[in-house]
PDB file of N, CA and C in Angstrom:
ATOM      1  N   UNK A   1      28.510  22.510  18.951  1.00  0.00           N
ATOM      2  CA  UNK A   1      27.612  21.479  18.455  1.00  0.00           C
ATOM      3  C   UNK A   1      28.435  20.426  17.713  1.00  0.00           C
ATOM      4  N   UNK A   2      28.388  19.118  18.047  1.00  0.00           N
ATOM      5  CA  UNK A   2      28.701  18.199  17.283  1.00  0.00           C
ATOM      6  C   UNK A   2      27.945  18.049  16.641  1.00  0.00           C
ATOM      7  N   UNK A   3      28.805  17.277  15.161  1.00  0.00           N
ATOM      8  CA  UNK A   3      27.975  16.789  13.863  1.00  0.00           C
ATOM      9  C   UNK A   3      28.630  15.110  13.563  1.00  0.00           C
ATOM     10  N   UNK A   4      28.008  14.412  12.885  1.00  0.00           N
ATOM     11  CA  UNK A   4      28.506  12.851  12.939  1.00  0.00           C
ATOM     12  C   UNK A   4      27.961  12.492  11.387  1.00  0.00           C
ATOM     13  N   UNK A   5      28.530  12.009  10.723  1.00  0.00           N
ATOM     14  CA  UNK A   5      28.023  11.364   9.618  1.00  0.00           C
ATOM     15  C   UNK A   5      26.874  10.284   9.734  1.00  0.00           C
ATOM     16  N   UNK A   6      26.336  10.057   9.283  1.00  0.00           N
ATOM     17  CA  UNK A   6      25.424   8.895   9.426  1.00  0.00           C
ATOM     18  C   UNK A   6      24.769   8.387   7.991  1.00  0.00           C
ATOM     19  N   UNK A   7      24.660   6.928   8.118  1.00  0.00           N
ATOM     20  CA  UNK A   7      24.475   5.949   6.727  1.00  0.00           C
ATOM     21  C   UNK A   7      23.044   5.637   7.053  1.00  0.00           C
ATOM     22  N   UNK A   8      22.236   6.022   5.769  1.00  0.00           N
ATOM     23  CA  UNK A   8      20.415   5.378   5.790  1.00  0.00           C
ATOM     24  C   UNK A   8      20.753   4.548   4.167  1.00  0.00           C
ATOM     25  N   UNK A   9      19.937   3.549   5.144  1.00  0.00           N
ATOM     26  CA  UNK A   9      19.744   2.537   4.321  1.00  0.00           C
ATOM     27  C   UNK A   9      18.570   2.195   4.220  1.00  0.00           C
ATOM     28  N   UNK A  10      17.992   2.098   3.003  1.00  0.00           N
ATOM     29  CA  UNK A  10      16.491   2.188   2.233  1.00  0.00           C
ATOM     30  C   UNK A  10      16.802   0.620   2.739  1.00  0.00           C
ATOM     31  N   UNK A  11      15.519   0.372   3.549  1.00  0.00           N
ATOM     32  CA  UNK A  11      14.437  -1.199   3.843  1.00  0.00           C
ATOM     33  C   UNK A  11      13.860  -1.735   2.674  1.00  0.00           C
ATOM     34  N   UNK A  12      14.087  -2.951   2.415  1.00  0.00           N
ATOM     35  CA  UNK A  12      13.039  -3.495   1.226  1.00  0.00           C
ATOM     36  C   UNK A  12      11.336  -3.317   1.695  1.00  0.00           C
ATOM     37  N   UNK A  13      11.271  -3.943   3.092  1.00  0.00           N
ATOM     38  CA  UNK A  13       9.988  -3.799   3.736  1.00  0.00           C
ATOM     39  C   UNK A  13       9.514  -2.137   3.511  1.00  0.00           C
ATOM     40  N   UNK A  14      10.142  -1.190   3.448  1.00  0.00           N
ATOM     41  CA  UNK A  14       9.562   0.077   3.612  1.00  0.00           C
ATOM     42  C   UNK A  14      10.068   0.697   4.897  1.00  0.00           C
ATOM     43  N   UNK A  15      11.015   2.052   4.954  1.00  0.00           N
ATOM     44  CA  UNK A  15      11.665   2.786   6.195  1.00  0.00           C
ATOM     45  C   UNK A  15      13.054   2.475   5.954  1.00  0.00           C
ATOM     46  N   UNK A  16      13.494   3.102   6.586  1.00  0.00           N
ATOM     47  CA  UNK A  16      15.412   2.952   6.700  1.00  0.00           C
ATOM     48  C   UNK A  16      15.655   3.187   7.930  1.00  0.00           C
ATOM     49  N   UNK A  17      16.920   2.323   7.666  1.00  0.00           N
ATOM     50  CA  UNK A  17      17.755   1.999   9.070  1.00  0.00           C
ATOM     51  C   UNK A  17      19.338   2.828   8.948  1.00  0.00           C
ATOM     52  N   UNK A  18      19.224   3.538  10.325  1.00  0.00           N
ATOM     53  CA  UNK A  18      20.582   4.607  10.105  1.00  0.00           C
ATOM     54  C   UNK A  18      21.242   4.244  11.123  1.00  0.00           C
ATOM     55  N   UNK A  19      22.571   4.127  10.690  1.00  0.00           N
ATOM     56  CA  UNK A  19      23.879   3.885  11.683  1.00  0.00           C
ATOM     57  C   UNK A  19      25.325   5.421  11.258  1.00  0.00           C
ATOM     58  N   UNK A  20      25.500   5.284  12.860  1.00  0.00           N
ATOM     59  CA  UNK A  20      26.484   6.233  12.621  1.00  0.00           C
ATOM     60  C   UNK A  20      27.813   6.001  13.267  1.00  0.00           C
ATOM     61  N   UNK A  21      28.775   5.467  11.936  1.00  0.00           N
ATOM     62  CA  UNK A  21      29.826   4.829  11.794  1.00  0.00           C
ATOM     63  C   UNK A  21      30.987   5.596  13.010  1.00  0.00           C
ATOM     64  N   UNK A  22      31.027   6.495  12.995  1.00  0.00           N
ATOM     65  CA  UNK A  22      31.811   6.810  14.178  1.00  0.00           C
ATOM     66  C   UNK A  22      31.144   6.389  16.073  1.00  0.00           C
ATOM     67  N   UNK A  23      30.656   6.042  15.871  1.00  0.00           N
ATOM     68  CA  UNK A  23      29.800   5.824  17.005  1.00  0.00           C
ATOM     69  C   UNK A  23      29.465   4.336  17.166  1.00  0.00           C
ATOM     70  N   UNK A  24      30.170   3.331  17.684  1.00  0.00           N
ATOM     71  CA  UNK A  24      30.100   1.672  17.484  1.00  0.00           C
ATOM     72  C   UNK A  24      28.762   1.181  18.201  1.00  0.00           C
ATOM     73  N   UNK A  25      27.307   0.640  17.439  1.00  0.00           N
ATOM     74  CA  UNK A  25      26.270   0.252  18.043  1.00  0.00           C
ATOM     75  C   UNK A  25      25.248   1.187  18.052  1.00  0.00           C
ATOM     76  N   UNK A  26      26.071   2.729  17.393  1.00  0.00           N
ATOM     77  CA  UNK A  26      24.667   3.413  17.783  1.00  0.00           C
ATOM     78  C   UNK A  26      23.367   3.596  16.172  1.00  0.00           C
ATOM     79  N   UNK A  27      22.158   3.081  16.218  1.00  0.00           N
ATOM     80  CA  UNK A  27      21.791   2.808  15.141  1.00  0.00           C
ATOM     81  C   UNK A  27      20.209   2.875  15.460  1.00  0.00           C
ATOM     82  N   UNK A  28      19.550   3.293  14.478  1.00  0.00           N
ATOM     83  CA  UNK A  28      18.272   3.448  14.664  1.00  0.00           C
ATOM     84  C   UNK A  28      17.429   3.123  13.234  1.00  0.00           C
ATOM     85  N   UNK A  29      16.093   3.224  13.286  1.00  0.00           N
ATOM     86  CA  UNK A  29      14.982   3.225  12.048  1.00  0.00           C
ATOM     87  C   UNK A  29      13.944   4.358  11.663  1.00  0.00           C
ATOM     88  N   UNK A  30      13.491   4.373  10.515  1.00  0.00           N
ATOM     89  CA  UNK A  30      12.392   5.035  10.548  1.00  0.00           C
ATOM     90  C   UNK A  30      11.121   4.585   9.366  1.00  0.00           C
ATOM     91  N   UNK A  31      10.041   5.045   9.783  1.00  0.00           N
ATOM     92  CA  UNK A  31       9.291   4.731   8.229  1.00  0.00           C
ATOM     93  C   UNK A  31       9.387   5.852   7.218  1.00  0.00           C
ATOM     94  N   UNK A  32      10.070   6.440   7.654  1.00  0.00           N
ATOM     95  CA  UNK A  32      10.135   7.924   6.925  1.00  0.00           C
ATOM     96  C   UNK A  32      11.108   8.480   6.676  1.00  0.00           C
ATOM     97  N   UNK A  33      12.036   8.682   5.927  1.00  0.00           N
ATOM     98  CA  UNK A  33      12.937   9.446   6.015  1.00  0.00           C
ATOM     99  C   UNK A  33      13.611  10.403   7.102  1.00  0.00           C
ATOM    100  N   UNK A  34      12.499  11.300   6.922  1.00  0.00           N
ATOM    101  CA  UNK A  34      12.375  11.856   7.935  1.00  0.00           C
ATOM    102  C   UNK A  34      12.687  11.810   9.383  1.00  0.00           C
ATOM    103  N   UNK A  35      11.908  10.883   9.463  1.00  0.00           N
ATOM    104  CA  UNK A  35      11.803  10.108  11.196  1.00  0.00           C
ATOM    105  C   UNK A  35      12.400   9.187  11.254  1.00  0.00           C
ATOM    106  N   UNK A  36      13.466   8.634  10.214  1.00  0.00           N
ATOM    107  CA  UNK A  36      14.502   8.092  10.786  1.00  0.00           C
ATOM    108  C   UNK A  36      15.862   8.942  10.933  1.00  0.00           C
ATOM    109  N   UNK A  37      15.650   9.956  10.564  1.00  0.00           N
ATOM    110  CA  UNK A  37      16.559  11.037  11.056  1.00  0.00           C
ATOM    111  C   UNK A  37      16.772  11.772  11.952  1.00  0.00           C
ATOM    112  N   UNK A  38      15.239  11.917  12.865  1.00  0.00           N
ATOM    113  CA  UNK A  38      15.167  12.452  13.658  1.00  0.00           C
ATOM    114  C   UNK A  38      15.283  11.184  14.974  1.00  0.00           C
ATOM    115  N   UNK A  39      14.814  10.026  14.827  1.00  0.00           N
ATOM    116  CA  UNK A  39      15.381   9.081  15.630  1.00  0.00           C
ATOM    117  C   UNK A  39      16.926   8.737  15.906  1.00  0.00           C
ATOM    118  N   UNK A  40      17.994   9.458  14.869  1.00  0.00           N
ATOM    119  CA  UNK A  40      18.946   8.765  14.957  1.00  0.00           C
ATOM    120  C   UNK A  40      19.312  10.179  15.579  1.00  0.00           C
ATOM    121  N   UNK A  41      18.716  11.207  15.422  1.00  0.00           N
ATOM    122  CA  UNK A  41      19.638  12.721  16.567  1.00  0.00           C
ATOM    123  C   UNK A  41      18.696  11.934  17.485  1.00  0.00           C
ATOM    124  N   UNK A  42      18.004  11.214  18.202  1.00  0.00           N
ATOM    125  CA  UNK A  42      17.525  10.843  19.778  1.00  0.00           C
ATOM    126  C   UNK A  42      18.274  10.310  19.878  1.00  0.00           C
ATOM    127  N   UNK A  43      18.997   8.970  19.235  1.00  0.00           N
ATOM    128  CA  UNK A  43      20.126   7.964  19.814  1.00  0.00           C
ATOM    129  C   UNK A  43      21.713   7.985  19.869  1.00  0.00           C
ATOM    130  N   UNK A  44      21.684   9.179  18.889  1.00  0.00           N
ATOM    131  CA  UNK A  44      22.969  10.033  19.228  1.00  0.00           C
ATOM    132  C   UNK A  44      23.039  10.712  20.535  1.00  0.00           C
ATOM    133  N   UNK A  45      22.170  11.665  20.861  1.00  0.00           N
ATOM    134  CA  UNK A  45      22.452  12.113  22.084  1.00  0.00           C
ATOM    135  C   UNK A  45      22.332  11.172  23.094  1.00  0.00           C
ATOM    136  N   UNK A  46      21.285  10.124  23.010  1.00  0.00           N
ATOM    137  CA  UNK A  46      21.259   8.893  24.430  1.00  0.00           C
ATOM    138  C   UNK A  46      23.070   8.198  24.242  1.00  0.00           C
ATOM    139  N   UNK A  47      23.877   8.213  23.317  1.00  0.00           N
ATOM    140  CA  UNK A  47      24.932   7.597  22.847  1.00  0.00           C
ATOM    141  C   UNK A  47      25.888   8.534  23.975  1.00  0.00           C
ATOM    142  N   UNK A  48      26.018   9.792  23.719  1.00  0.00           N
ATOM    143  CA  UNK A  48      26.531  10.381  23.889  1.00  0.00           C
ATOM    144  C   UNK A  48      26.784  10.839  25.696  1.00  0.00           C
ATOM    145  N   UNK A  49      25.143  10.679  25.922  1.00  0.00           N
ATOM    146  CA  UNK A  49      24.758  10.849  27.391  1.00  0.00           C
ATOM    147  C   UNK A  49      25.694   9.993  28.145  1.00  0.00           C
ATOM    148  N   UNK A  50      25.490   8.515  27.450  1.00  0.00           N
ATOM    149  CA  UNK A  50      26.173   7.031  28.611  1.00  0.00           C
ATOM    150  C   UNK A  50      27.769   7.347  28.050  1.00  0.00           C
ATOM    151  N   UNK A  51      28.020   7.754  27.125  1.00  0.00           N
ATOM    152  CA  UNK A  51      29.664   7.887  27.008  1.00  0.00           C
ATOM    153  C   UNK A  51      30.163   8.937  27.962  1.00  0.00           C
ATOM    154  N   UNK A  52      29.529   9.735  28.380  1.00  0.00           N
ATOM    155  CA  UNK A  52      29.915  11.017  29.462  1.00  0.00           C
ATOM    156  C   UNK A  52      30.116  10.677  30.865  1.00  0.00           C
ATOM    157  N   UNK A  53      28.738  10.042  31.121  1.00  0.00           N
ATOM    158  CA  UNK A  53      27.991   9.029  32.422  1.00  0.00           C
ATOM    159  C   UNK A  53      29.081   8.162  32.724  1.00  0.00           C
ATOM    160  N   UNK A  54      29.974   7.448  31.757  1.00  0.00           N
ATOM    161  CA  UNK A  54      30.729   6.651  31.953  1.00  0.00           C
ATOM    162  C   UNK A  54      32.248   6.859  31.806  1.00  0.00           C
ATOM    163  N   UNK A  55      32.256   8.205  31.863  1.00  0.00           N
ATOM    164  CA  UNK A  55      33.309   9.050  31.155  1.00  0.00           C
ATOM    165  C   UNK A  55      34.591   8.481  30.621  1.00  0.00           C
ATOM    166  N   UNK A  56      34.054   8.326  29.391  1.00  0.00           N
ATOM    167  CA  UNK A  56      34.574   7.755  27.931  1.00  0.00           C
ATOM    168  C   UNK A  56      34.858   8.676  27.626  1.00  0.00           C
ATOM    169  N   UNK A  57      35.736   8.856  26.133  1.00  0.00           N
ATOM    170  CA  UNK A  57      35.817   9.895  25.688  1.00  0.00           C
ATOM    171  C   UNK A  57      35.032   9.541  24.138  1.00  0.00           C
ATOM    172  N   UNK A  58      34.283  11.154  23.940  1.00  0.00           N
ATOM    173  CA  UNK A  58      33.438  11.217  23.071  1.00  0.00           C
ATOM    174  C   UNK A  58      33.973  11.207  21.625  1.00  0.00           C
ATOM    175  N   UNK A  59      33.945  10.567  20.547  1.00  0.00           N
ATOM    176  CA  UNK A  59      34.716  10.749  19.349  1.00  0.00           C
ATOM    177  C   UNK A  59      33.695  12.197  18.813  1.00  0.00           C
ATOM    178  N   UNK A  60      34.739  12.761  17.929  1.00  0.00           N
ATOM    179  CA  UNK A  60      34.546  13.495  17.225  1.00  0.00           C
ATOM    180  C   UNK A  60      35.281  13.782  15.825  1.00  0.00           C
ATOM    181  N   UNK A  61      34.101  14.246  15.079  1.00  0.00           N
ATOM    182  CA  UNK A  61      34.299  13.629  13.359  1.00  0.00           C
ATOM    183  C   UNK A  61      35.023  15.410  13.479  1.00  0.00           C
ATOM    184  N   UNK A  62      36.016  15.615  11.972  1.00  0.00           N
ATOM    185  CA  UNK A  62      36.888  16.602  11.648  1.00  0.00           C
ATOM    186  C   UNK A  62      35.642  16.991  10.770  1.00  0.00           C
ATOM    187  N   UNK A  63      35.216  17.428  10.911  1.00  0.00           N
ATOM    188  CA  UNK A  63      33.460  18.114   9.622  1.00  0.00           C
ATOM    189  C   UNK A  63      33.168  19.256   9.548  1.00  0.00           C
ATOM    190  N   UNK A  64      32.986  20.041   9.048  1.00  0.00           N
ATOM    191  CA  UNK A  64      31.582  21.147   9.456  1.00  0.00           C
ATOM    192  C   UNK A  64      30.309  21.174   9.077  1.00  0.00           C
ATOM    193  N   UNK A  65      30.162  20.038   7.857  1.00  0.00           N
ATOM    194  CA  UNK A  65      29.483  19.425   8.040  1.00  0.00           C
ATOM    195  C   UNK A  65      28.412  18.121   8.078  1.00  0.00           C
ATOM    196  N   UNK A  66      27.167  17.834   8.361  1.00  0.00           N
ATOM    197  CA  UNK A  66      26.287  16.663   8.637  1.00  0.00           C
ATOM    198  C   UNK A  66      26.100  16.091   7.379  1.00  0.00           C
ATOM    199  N   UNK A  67      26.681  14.902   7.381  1.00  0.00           N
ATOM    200  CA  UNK A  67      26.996  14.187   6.148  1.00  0.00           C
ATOM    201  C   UNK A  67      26.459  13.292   5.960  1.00  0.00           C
ATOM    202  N   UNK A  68      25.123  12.883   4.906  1.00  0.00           N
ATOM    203  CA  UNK A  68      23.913  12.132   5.426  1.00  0.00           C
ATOM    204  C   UNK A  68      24.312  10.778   4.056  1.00  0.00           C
ATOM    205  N   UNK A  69      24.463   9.720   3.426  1.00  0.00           N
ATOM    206  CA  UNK A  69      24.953   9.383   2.922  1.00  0.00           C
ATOM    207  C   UNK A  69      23.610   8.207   2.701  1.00  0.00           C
ATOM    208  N   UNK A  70      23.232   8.119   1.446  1.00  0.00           N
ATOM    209  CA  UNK A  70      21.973   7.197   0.962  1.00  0.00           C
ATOM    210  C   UNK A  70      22.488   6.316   0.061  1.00  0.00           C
ATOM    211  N   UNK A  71      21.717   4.719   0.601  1.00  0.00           N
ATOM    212  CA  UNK A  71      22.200   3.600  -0.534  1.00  0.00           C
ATOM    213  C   UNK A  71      21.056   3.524  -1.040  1.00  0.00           C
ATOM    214  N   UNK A  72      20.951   3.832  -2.500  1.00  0.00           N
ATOM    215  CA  UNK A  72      19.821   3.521  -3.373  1.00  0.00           C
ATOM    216  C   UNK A  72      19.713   1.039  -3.476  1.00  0.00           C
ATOM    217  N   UNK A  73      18.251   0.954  -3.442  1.00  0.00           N
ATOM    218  CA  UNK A  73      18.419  -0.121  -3.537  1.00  0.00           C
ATOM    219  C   UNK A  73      18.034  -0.531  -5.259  1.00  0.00           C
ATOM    220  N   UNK A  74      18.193   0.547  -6.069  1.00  0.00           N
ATOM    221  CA  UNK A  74      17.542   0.081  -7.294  1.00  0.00           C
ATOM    222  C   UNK A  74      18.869  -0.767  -7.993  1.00  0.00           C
ATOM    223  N   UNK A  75      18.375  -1.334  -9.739  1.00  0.00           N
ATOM    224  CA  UNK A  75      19.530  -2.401 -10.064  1.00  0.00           C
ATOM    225  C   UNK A  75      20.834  -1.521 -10.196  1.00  0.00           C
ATOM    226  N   UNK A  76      20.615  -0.083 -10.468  1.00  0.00           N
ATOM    227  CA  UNK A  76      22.107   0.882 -10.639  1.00  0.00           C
ATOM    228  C   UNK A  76      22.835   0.856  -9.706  1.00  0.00           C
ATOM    229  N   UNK A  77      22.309   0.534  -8.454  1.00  0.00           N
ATOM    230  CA  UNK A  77      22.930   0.936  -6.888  1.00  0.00           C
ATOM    231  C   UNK A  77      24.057   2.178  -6.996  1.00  0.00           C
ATOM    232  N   UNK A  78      23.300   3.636  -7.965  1.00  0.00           N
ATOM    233  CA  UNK A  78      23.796   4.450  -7.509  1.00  0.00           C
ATOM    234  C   UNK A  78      23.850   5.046  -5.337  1.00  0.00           C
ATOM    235  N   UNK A  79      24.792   5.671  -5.694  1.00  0.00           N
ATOM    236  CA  UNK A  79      24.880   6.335  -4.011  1.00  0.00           C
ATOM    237  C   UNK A  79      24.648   8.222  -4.319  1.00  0.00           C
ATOM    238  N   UNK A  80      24.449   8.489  -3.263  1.00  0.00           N
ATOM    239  CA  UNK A  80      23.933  10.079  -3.448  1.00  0.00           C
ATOM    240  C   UNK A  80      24.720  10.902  -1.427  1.00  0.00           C
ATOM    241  N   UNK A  81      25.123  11.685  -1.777  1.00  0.00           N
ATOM    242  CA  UNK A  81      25.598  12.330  -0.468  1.00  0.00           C
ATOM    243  C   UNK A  81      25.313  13.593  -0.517  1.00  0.00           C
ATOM    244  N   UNK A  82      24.330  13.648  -0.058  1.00  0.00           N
ATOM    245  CA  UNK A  82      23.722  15.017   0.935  1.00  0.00           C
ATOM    246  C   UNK A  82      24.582  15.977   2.087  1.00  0.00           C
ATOM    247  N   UNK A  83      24.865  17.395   1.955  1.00  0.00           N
ATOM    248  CA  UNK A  83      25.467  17.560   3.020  1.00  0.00           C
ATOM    249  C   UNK A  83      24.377  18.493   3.520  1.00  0.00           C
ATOM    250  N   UNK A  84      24.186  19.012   4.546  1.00  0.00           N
ATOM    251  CA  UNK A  84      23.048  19.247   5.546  1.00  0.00           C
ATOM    252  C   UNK A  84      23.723  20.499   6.455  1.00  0.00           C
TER     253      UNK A  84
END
């Protein structure tokens, strides 16, 4: 099983938008925490599918593990890292 770091970023509008920095373009949303987490394991594997399809080679992060990494938007702009 691969694991990939990935950055959520709290929306002013409401939902976050997650990109996963080893992976150039691959990036998704959610209104939920939640479901933008689970959108970004759908666009990881569609990422992963066309890098095979096109046989690229797949990067892979040195981890064990899923390293979920949150930008607070309050005036502290503390950061918080979750490992999973």
């Amino acid at each position: 099983m691969l694991t990939y770091t990935v950055k959520l970023e709290p929306q002013k509008e409401g939902g976050f938008t997650v990109i996963v920095p080893s992976l150039p373009g691959c990036i998704s949303e959610g209104d939920t925490l939640k479901e933008a987490l689970e959108n970004i394991k759908d666009a990881i594997e569609g990422y992963l599918l066309v890098m095979a399809k096109h046989k690229r080679k797949i990067p892979i992060e040195i981890s064990k593990f899923a390293n979920v990494e949150i930008f607070k938007t309050s005036n502290e702009k503390s950061r918080e890292l979750i490992h999973a």
